[in-house]
N, C-alpha and C. Protein backbone atom coordinates (compact mmCIF):
# COMPACT_ATOMS: atom_id res chain seq x y z
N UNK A 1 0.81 -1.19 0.00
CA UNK A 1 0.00 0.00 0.00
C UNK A 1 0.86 1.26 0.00
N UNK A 2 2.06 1.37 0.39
CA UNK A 2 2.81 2.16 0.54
C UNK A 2 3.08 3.07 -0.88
N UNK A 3 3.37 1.88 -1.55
CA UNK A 3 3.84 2.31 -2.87
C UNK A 3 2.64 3.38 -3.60
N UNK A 4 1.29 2.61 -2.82
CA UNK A 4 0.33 3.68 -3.92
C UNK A 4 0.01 5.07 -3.66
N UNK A 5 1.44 5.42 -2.42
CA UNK A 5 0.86 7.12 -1.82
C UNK A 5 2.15 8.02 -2.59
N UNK A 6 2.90 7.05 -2.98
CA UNK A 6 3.91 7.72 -4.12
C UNK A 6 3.25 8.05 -5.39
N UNK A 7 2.30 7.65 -5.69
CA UNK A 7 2.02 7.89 -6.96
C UNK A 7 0.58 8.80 -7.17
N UNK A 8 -0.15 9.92 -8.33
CA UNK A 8 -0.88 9.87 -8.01
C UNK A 8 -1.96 8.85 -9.47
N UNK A 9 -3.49 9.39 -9.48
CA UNK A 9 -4.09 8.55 -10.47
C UNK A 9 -3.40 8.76 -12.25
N UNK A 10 -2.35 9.54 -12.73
CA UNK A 10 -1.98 9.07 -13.47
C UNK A 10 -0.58 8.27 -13.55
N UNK A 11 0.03 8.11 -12.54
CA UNK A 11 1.28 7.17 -12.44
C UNK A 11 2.51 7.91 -11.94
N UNK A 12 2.24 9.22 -12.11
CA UNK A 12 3.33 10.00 -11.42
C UNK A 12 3.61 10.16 -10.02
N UNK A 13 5.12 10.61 -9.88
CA UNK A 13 4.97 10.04 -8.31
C UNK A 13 4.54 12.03 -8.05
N UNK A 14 3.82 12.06 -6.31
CA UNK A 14 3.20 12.79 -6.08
C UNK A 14 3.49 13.00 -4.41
N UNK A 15 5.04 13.80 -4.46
CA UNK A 15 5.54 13.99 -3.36
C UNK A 15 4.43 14.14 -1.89
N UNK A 16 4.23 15.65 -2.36
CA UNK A 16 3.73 16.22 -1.73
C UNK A 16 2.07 15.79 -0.90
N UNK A 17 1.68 14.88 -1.78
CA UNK A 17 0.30 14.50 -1.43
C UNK A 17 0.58 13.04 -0.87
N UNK A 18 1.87 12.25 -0.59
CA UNK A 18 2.25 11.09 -0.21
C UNK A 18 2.83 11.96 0.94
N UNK A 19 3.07 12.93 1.81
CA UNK A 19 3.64 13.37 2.56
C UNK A 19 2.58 14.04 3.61
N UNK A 20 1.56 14.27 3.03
CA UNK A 20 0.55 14.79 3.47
C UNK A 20 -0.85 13.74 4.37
N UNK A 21 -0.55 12.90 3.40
CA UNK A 21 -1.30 11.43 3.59
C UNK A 21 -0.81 10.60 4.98
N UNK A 22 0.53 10.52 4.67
CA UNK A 22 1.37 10.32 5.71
C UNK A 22 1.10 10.98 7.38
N UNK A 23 1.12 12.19 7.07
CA UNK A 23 1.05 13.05 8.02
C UNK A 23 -0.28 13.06 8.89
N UNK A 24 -1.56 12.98 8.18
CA UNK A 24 -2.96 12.44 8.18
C UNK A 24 -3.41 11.43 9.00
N UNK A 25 -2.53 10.49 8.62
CA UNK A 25 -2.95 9.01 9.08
C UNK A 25 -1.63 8.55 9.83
N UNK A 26 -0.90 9.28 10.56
CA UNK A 26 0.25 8.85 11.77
C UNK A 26 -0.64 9.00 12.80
N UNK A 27 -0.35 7.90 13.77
CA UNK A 27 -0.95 8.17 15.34
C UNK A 27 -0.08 9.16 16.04
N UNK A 28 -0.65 9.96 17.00
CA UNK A 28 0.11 11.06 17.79
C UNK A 28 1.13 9.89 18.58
N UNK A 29 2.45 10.52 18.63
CA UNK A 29 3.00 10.27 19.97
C UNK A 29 2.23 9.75 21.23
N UNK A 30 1.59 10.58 22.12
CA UNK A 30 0.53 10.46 23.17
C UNK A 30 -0.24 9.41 23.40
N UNK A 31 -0.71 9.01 21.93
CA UNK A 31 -1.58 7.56 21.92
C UNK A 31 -0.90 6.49 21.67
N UNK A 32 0.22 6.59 21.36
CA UNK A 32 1.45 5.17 21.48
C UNK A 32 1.93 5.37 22.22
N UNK A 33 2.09 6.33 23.55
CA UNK A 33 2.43 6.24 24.63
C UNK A 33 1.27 5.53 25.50
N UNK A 34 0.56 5.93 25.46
CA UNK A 34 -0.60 5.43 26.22
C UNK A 34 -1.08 3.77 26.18
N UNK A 35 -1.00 3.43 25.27
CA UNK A 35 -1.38 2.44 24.78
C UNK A 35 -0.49 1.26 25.33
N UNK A 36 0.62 1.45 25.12
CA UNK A 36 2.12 0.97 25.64
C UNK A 36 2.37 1.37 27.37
N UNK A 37 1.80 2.26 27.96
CA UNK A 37 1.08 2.71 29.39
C UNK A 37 0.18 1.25 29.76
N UNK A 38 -0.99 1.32 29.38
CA UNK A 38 -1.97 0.70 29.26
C UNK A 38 -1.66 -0.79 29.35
N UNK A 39 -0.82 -1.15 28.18
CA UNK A 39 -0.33 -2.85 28.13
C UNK A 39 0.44 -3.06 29.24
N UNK A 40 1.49 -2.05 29.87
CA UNK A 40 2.42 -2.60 30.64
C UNK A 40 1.43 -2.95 32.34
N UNK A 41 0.46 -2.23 32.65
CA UNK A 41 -0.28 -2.02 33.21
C UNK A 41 -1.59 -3.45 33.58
N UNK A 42 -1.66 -3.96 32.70
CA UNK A 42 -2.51 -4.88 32.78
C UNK A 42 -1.27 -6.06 32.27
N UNK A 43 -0.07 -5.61 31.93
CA UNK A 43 1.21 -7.07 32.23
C UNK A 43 1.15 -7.27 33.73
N UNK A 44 1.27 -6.26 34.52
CA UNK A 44 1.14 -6.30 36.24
C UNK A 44 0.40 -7.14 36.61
N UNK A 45 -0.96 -6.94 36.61
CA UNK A 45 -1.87 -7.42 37.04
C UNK A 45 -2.22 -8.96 36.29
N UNK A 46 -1.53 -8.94 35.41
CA UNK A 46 -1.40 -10.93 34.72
C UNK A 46 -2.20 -10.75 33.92
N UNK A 47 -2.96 -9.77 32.67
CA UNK A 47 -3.66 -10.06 32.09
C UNK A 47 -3.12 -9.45 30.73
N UNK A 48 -3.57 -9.57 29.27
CA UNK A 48 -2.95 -9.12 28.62
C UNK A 48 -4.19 -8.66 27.77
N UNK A 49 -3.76 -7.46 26.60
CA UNK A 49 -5.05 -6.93 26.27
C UNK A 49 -5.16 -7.92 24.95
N UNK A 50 -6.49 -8.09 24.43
CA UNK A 50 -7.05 -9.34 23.62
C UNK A 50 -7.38 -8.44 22.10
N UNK A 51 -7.58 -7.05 22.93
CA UNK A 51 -8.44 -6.39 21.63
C UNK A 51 -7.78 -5.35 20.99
N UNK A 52 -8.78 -4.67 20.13
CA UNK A 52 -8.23 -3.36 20.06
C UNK A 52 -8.32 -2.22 20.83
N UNK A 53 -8.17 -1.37 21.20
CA UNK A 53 -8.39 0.21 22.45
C UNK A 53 -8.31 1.00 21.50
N UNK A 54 -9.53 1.24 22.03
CA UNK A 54 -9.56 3.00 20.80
C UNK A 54 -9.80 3.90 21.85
N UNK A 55 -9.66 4.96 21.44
CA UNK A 55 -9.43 6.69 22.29
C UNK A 55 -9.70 7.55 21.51
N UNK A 56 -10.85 8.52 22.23
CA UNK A 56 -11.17 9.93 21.56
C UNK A 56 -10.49 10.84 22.20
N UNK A 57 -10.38 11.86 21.44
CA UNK A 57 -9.81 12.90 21.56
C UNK A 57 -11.14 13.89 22.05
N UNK A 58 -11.27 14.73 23.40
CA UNK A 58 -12.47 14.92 23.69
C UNK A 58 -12.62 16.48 22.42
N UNK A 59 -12.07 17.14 22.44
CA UNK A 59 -11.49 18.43 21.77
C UNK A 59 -11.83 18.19 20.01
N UNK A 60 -11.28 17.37 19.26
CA UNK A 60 -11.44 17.05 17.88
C UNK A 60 -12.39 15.72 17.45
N UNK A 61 -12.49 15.40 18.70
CA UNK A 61 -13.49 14.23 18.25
C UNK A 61 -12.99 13.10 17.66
N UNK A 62 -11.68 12.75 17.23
CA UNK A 62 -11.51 11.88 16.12
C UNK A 62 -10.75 11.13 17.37
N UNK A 63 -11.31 9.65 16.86
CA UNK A 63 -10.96 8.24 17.37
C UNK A 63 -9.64 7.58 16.29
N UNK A 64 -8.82 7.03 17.50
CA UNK A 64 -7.88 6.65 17.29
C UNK A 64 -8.22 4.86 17.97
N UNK A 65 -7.57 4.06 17.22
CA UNK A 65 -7.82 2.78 17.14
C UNK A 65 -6.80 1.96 16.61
């Protein structure tokens, strides 16, 4: 999938909009901290997480998963 953010719909590669995309769809810092918070946290207690954890952002609304 990678390859198809280099390019755009006519075959050219398309820096700027593969950089942007990128930028879009990275998880914050904060929520791979947390998350990695979270796992070590329930390693303690002997259990391990099974699922996925998603988190809103109360401010922008957008869920991270």
């Amino acid at each position: 999938m990678e390859n198809k953010l280099k390019y755009n719909g006519s075959g050219c590669r398309d820096a700027v909009a593969e950089q942007a995309i990128w930028k879009a769809d990275r998880t914050p810092y904060e929520i791979s901290e947390l998350v990695d918070v979270i796992k070590k946290i329930a390693k303690v207690y002997g259990y391990d997480i099974a699922g996925r954890i998603a988190f809103q952002d109360r401010k922008t609304k957008i869920v991270y998963k």
